[in-house]
Protein backbone atom coordinates (compact mmCIF):
# COMPACT_ATOMS: atom_id res chain seq x y z
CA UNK A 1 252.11 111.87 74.95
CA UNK A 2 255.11 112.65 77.27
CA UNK A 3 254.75 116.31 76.58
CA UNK A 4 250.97 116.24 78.01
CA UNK A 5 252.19 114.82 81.43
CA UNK A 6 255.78 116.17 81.72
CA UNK A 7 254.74 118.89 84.32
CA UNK A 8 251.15 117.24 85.33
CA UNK A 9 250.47 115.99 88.67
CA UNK A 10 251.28 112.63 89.49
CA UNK A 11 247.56 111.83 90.35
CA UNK A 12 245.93 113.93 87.67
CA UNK A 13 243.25 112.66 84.79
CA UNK A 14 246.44 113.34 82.73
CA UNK A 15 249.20 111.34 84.09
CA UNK A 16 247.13 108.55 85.01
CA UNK A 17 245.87 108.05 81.59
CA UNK A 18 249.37 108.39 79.59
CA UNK A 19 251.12 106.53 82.05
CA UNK A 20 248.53 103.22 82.38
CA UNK A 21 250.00 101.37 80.50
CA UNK A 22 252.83 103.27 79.33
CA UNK A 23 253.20 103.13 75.56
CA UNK A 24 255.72 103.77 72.75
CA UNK A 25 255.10 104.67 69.42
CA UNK A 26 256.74 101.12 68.60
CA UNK A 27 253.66 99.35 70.07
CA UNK A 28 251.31 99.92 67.34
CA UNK A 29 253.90 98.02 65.20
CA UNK A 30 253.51 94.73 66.85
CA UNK A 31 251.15 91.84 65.88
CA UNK A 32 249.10 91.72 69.38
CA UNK A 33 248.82 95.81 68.84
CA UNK A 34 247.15 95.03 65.41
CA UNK A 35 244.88 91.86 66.97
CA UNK A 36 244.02 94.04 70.45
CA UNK A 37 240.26 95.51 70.17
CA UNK A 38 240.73 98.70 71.48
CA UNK A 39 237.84 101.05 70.48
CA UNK A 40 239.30 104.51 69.33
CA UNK A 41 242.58 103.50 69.86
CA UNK A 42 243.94 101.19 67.49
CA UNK A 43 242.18 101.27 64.02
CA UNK A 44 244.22 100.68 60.86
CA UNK A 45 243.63 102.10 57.74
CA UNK A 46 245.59 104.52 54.81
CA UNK A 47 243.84 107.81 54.21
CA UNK A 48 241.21 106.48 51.32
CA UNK A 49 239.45 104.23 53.60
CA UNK A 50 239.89 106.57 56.63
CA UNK A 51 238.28 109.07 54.70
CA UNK A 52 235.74 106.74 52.71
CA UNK A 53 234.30 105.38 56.66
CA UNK A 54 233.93 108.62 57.69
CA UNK A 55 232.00 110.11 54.46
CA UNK A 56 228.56 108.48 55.84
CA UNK A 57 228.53 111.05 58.45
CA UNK A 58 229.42 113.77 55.71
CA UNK A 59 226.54 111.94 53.15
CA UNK A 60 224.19 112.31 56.43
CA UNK A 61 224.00 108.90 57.07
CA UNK A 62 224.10 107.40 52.78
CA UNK A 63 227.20 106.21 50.91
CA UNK A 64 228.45 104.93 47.73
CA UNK A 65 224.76 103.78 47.61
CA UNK A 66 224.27 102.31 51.01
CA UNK A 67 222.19 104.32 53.79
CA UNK A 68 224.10 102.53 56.99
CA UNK A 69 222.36 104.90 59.43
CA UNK A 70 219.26 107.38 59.51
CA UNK A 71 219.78 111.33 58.69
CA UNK A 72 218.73 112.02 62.10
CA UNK A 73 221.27 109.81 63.44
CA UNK A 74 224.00 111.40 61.44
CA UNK A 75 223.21 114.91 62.60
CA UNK A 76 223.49 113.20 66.38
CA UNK A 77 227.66 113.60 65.96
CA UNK A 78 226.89 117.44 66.75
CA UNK A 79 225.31 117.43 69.50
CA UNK A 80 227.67 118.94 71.96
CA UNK A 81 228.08 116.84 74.88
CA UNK A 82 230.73 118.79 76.63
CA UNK A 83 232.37 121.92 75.83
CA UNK A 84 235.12 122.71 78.27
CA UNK A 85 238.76 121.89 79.37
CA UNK A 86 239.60 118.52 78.26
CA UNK A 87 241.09 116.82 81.53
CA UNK A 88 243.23 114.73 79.59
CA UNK A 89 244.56 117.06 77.12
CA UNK A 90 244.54 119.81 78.94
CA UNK A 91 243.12 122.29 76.32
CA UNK A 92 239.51 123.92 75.39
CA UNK A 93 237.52 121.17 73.40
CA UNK A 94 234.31 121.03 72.45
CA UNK A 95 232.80 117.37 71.70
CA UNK A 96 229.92 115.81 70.25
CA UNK A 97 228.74 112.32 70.40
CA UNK A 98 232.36 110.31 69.63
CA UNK A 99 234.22 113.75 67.42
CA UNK A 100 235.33 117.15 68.29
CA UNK A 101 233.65 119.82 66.74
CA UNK A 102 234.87 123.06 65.46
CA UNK A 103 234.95 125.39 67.70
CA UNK A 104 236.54 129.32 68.47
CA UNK A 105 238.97 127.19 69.85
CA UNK A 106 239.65 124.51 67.16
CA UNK A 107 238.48 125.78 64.11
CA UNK A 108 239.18 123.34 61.60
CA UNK A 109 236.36 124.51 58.88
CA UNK A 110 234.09 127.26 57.59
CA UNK A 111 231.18 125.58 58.45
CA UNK A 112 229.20 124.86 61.61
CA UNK A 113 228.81 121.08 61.16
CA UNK A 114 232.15 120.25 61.15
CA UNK A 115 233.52 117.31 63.12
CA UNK A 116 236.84 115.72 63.48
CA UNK A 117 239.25 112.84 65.29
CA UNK A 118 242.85 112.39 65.34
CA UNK A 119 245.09 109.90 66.09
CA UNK A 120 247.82 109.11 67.58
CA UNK A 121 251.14 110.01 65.49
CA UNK A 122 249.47 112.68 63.86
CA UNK A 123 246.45 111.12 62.13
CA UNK A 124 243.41 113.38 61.13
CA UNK A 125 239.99 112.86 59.68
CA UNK A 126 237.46 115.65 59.32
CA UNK A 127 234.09 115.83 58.47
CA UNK A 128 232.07 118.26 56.77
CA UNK A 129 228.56 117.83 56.85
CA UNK A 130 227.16 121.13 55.08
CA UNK A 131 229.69 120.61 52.21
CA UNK A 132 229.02 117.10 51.82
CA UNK A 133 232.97 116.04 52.13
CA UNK A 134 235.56 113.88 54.17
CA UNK A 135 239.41 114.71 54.04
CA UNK A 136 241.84 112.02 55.96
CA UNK A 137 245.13 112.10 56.72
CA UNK A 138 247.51 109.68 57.88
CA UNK A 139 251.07 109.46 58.13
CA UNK A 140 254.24 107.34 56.93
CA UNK A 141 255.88 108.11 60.06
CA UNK A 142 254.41 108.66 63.77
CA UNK A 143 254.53 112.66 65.06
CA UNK A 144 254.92 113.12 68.37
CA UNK A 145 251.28 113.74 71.19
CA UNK A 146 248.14 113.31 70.40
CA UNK A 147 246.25 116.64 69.94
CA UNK A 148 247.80 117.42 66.07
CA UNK A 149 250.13 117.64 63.58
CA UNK A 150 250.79 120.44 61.61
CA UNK A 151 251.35 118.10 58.63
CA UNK A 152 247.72 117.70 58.21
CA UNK A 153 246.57 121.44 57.80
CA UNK A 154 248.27 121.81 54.31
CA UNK A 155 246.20 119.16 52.99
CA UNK A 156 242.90 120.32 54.84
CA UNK A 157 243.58 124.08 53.59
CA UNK A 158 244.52 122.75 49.79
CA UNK A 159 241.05 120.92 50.51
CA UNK A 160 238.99 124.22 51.26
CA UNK A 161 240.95 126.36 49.16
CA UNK A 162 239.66 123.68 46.26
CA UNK A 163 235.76 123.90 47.50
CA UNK A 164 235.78 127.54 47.40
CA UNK A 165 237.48 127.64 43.72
């Protein structure tokens, strides 16, 4: 996170969110980082169940047998919200109701219903919906920022690369 405020204004959306509090990749190894409740911030899981989660969206909505939510509200994930500058990260995203989606400028699939999240260290989940599939990746040791790893696109290519075999 240092890199995304190193030359931002002390006042901007930037700064003020990376530096309040001001946290270390050795946080999210303590015991009252793992109890804290912090929606989209703090969620613990290995790839499988990362990846098995996120597959209702890619099942629209239906899972290893169990329909948690409608189709309809499945689908809702791609409705853009906001497709601009992120003020945080400071790049072109385009977001849909809690993901990214792909976009010119983050294209992270072939097809149009394609969301994604990552986390921090380098964590990355994306969903297809038109393919029907969820990849996740997670990591045995914490990358630096928040928008990415290159560690993750290997496995997401392999992934594609497999679907188109």
């Amino acid at each position: 996170t240092s890199e995304l405020v190193a030359d931002a204004p002390e006042d901007s959306v930037a700064a003020r969110t990376f530096r309040s509090p001001r946290l270390s990749a050795n946080d999210s190894r303590t015991d009252a980082w793992r109890k804290a409740e912090i929606p989209a911030a703090n969620g613990h899981g290995n790839a499988r169940s990362v990846a098995r989660v996120q597959s209702l969206l890619a099942c629209g909505g239906e899972a290893f047998g169990k329909r948690l939510m409608s189709r309809a509200g499945a689908r809702r994930v791609f409705d853009v919200q906001t497709d601009s500058t992120d003020l945080v990260l400071g790049m072109p995203v385009k977001f849909g109701l809690g993901y990214g989606i792909t976009s010119e400028f983050m294209p992270l699939g072939p097809n149009p219903n394609t969301c994604f999240w990552g986390g921090w260290g380098g964590s990355l989940v994306i969903v297809d919906a038109d393919a029907r599939v969820c990849m996740a990746y997670v990591m045995n040791k914490m990358g630096l920022g928040t928008t990415g790893d290159m560690r993750a696109f290997g496995p997401i290519s392999a992934m594609y690369d497999a679907l188109s075999s």
